[in-house]
C-alpha atoms as a PDB file:
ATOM      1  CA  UNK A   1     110.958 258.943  55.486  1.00  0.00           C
ATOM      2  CA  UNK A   2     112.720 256.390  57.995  1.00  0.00           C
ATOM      3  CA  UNK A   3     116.157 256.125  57.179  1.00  0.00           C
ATOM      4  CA  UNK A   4     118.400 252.483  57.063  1.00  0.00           C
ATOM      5  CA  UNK A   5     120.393 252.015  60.190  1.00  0.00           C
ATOM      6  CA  UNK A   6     123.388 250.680  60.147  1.00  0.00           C
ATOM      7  CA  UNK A   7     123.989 246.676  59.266  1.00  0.00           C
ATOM      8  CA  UNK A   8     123.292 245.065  62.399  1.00  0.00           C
ATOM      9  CA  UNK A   9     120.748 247.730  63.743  1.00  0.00           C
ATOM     10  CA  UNK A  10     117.145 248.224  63.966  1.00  0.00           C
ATOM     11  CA  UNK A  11     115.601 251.406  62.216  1.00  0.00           C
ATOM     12  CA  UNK A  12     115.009 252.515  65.774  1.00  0.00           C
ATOM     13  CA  UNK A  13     118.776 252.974  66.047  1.00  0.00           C
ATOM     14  CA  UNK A  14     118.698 250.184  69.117  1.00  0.00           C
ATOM     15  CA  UNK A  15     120.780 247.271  68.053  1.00  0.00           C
ATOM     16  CA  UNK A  16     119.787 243.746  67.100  1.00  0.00           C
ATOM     17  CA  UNK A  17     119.891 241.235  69.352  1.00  0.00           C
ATOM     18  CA  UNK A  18     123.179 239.031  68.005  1.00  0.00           C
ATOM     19  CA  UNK A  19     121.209 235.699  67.473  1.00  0.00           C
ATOM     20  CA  UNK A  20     118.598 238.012  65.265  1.00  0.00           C
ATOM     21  CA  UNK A  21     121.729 239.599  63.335  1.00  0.00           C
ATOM     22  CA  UNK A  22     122.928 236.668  62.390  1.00  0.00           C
ATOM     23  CA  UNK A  23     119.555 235.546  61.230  1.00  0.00           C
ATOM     24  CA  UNK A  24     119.335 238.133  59.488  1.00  0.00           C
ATOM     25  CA  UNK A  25     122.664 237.583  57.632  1.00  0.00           C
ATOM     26  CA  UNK A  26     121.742 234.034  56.664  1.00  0.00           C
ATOM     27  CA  UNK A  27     118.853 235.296  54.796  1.00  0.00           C
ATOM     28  CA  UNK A  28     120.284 237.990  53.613  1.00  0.00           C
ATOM     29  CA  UNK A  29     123.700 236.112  51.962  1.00  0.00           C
ATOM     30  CA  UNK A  30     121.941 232.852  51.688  1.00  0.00           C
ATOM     31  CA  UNK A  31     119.302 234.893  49.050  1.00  0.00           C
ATOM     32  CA  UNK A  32     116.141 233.733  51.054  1.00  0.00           C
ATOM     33  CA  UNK A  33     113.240 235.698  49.853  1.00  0.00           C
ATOM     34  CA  UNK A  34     111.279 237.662  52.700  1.00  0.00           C
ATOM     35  CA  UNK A  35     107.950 237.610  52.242  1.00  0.00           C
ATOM     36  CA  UNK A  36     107.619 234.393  49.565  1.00  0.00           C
ATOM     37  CA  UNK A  37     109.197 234.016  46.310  1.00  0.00           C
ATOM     38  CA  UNK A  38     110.662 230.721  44.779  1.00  0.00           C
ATOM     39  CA  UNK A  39     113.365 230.618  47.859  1.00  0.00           C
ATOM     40  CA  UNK A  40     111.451 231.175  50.266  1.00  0.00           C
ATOM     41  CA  UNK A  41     111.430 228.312  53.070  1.00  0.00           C
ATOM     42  CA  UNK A  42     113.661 225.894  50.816  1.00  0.00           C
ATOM     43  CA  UNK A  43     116.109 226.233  53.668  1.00  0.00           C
ATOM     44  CA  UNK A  44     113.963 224.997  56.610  1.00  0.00           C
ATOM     45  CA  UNK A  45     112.551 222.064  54.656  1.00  0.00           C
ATOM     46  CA  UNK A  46     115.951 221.333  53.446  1.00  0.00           C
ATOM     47  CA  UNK A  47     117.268 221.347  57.089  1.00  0.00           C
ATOM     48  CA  UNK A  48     114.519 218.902  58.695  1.00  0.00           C
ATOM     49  CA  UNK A  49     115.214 216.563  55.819  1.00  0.00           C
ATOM     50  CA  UNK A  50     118.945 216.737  56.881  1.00  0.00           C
ATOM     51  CA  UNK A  51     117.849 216.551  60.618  1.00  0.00           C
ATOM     52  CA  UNK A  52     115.782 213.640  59.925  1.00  0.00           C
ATOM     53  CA  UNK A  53     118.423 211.956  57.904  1.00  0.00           C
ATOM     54  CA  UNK A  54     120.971 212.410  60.537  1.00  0.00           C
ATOM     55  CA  UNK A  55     119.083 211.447  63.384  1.00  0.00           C
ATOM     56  CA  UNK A  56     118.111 207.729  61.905  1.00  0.00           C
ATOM     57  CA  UNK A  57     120.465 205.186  62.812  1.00  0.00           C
ATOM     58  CA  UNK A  58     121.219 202.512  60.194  1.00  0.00           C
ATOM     59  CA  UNK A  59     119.617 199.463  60.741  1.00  0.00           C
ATOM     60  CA  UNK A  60     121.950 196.709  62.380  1.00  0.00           C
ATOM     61  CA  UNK A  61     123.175 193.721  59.866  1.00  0.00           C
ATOM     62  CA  UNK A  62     120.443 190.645  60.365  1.00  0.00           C
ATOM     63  CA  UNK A  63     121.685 188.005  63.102  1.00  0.00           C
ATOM     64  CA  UNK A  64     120.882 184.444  61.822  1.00  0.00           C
ATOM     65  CA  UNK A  65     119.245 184.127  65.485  1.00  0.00           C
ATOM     66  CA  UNK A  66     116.762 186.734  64.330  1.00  0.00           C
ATOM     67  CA  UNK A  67     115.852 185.013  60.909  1.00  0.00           C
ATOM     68  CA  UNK A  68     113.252 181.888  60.485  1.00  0.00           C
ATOM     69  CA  UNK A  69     112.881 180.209  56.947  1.00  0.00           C
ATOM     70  CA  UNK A  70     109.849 177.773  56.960  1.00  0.00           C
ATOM     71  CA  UNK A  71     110.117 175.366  53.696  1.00  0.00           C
ATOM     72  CA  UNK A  72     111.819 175.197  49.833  1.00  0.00           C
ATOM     73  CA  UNK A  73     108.811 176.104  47.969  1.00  0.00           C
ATOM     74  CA  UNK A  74     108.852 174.338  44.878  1.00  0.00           C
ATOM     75  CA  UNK A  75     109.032 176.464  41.614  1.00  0.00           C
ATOM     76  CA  UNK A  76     108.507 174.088  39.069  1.00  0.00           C
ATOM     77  CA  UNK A  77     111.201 171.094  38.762  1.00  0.00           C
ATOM     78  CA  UNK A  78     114.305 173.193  38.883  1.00  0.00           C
ATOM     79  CA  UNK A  79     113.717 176.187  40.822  1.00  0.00           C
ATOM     80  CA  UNK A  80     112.509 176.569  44.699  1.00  0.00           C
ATOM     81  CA  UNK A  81     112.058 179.766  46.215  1.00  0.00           C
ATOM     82  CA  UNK A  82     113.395 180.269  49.900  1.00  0.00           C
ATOM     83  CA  UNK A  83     111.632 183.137  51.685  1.00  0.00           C
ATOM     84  CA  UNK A  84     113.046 184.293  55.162  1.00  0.00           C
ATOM     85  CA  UNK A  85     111.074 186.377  57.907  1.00  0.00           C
ATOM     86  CA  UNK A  86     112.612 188.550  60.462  1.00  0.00           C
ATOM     87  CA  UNK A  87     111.057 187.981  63.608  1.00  0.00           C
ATOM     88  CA  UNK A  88     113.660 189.546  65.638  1.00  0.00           C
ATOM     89  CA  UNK A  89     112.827 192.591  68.016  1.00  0.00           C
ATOM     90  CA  UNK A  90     113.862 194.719  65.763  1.00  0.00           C
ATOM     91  CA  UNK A  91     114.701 196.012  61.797  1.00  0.00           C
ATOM     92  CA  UNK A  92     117.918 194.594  60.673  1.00  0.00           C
ATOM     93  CA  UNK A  93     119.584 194.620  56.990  1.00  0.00           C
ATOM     94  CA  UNK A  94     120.023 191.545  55.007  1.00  0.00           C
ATOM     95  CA  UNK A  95     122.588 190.956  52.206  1.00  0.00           C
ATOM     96  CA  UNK A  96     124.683 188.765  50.141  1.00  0.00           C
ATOM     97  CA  UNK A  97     123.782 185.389  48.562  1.00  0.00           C
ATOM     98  CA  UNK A  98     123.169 182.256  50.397  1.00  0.00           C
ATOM     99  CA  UNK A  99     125.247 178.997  50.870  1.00  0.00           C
ATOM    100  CA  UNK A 100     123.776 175.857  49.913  1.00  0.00           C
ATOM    101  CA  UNK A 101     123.995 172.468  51.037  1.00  0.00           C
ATOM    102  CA  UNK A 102     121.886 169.076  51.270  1.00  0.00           C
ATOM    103  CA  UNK A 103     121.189 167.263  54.433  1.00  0.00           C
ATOM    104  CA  UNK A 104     119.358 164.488  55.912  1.00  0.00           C
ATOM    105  CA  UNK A 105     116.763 165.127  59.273  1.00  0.00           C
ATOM    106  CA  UNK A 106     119.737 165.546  62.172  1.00  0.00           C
ATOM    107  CA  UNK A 107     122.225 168.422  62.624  1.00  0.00           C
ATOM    108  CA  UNK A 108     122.485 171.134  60.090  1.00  0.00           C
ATOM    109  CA  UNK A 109     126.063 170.393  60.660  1.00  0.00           C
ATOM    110  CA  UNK A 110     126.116 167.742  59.143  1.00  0.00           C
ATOM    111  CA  UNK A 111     125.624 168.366  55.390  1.00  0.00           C
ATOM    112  CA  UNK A 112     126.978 167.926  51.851  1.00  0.00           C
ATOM    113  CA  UNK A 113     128.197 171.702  50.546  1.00  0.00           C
ATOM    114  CA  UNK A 114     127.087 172.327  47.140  1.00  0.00           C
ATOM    115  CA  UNK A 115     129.163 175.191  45.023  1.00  0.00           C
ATOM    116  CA  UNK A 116     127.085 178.155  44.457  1.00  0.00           C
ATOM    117  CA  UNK A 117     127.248 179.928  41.188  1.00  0.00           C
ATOM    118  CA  UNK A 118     126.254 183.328  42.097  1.00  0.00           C
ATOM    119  CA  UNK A 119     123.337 185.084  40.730  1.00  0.00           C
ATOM    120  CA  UNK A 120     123.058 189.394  40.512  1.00  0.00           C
ATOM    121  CA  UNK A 121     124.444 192.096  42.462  1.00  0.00           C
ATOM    122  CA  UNK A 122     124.089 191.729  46.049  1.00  0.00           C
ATOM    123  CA  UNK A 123     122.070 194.636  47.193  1.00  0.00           C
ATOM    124  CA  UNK A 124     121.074 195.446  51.072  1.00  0.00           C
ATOM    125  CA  UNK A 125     117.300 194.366  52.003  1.00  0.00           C
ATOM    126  CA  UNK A 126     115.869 196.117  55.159  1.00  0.00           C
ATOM    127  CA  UNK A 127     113.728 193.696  56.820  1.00  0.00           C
ATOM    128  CA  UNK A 128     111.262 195.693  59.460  1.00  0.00           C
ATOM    129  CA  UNK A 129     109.842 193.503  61.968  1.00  0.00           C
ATOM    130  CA  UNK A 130     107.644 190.780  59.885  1.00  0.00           C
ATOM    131  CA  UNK A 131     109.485 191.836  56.384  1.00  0.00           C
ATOM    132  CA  UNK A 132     110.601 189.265  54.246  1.00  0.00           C
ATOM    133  CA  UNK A 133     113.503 188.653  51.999  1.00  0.00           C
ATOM    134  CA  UNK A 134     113.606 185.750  49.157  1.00  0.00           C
ATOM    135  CA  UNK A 135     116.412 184.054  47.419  1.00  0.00           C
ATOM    136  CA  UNK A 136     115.737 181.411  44.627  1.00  0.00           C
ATOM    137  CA  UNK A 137     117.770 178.366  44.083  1.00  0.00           C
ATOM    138  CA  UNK A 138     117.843 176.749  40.404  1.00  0.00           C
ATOM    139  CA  UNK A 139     119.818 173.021  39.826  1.00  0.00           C
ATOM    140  CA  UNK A 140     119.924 170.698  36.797  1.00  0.00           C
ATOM    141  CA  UNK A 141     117.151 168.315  37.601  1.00  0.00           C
ATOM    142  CA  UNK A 142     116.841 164.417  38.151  1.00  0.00           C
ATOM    143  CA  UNK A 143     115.311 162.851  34.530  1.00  0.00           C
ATOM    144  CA  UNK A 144     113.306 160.470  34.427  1.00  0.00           C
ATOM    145  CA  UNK A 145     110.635 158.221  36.867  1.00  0.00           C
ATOM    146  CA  UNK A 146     111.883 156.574  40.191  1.00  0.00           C
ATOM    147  CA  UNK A 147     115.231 156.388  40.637  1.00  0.00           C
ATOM    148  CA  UNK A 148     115.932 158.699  38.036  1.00  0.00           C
ATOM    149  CA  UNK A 149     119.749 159.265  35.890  1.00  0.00           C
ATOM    150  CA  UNK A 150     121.441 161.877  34.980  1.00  0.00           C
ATOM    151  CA  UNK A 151     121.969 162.698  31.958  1.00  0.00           C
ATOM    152  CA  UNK A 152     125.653 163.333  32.196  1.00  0.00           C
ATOM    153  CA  UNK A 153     125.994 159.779  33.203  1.00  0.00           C
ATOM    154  CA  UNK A 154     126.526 160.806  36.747  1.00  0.00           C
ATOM    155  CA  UNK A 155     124.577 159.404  40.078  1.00  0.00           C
ATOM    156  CA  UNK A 156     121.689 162.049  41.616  1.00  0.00           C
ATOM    157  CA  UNK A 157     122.074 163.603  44.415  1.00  0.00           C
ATOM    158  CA  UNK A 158     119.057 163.238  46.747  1.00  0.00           C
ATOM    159  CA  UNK A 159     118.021 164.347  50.438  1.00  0.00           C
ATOM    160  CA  UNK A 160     115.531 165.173  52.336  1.00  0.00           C
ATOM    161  CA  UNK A 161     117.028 169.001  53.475  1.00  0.00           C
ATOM    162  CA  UNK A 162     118.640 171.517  51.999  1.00  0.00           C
ATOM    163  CA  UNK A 163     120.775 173.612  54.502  1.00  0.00           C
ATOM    164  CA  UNK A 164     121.132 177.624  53.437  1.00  0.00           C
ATOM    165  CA  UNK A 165     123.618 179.333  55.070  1.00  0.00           C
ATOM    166  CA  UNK A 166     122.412 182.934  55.451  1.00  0.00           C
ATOM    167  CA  UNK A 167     123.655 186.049  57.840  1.00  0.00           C
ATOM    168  CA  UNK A 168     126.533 183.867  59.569  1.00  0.00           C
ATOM    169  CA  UNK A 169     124.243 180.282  60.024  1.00  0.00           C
ATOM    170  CA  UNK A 170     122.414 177.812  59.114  1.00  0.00           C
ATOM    171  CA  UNK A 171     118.737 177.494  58.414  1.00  0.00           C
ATOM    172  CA  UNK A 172     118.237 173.567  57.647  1.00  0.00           C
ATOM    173  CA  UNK A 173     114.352 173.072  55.353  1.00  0.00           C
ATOM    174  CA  UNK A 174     112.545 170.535  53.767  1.00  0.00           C
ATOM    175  CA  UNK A 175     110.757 170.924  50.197  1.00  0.00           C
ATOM    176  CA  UNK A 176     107.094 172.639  50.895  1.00  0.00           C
ATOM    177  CA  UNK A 177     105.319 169.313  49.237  1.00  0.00           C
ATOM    178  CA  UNK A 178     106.916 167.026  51.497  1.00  0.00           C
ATOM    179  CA  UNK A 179     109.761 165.369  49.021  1.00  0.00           C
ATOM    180  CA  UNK A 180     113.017 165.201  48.809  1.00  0.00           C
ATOM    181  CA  UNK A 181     115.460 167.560  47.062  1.00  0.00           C
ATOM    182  CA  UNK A 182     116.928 165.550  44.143  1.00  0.00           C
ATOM    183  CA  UNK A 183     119.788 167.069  41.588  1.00  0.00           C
ATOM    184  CA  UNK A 184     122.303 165.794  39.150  1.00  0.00           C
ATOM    185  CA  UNK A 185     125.905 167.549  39.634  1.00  0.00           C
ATOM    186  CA  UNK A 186     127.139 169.602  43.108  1.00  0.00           C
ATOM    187  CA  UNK A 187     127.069 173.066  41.633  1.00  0.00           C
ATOM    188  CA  UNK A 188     123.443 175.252  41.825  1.00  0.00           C
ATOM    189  CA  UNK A 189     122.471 178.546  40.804  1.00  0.00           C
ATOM    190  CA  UNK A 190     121.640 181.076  43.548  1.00  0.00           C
ATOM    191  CA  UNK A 191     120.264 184.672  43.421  1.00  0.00           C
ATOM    192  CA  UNK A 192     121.116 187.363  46.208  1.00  0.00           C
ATOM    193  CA  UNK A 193     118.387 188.002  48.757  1.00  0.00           C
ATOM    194  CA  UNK A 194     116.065 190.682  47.887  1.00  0.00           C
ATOM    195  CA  UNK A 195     112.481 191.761  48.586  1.00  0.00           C
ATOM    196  CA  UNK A 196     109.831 189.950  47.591  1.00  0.00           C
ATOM    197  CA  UNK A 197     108.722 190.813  43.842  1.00  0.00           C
END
C-alpha cells in the first residue's frame, strides 16, 4: 500500500516541482475533475475564449475618407435607401444616424440642411472590408404631375442631390433613376445605420 505524501510532494517522497504544485492546487481548489467528469477541461476552453477575447482589438470608428455611397435608391415615392461600402484598408465601426441635406451638382458644401427626425436606437455596425451599412430616408412627397403642390399649401423642395452627412463628412448622391429629389416641408425621417436586412 503506497502511502499519501505530504501536500506538495510526490508519493516518492521527492518534492514537486513548484510550477506542478501549483497546478496541482488549481485543480484541486478550482474542483477540476481528473480523469473526465462534467468539469473537466471547462477551464482551458474558458481561458482561450478569454485569451481570444482579450487579444482582439476593437475595430477603429469608420473615417468618412474610408466610406463610398454610390446613389439614393428609390423605395417607392417616399422612401430611398442609402447603402454605404467600406472600402478602406481595413474593418472600422459605423454608428449613429445620418444628416441630410439637398444640393445641386457643385460642392457638397454648398447645400440646404434638412431637420432629421430620428429613427431607432443607434446601434454600432462593423463594416469588414467590402461590408455594407444602410440607412433609409422617408419625406412627405411632391402630389401631383409636373410641377407638383403641396398639400400644405407650401412650395416643393426639389434638387438634383441629396448630401448625407455620415462618420464626420459628407457623401453628396443623386437618385439611382436619374431624377431629382423632390419633397414638400424641410424635416425627413431617418433611420440609424445598420446592416443590411
Amino acid at each position: 500500500m503506497t502511502r499519501a505524501g505530504k501536500a506538495g510532494a510526490a508519493p516518492s517522497g521527492r518534492r514537486m516541482p513548484p510550477a506542478a504544485a501549483v497546478l496541482a492546487a488549481a485543480l484541486l481548489t478550482g474542483g477540476v475533475l481528473i480523469g473526465g467528469g462534467p468539469a473537466a477541461g471547462a477551464l482551458p476552453a474558458a481561458g482561450a475564449a478569454g485569451e481570444a477575447a482579450a487579444g482582439r482589438a476593437p475595430a477603429p470608428a469608420c473615417p468618412v475618407t474610408q466610406l463610398v455611397a454610390n446613389s439614393a435608391e428609390r423605395m417607392g415615392a417616399t422612401q430611398v435607401r442609402i447603402t454605404v461600402v467600406n472600402e478602406g484598408p481595413r474593418a472600422c465601426v459605423l454608428h449613429g444616424h445620418p444628416t441630410i441635406a439637398l444640393a445641386g451638382q457643385g460642392s457638397p458644401d454648398r447645400n440646404s440642411p434638412l431637420v432629421v427626425h430620428r429613427l431607432g436606437a443607434a446601434r454600432p455596425v462593423l463594416l469588414p472590408v467590402g461590408g455594407t451599412a444602410e440607412t433609409r430616408i422617408s419625406f412627405t412627397p411632391v402630389l401631383g404631375e409636373a410641377e407638383g403642390y403641396c398639400d400644405s399649401g407650401g412650395e416643393p423642395s426639389v434638387a438634383p442631390s441629396v448630401v448625407v452627412g455620415v462618420a464626420g463628412g459628407l457623401l453628396q448622391l443623386a437618385p439611382d433613376d436619374g431624377g431629382d429629389f423632390a419633397l414638400c416641408g424641410t424635416a425627413v425621417r431617418a433611420t440609424a445605420f445598420r446592416a443590411p436586412s
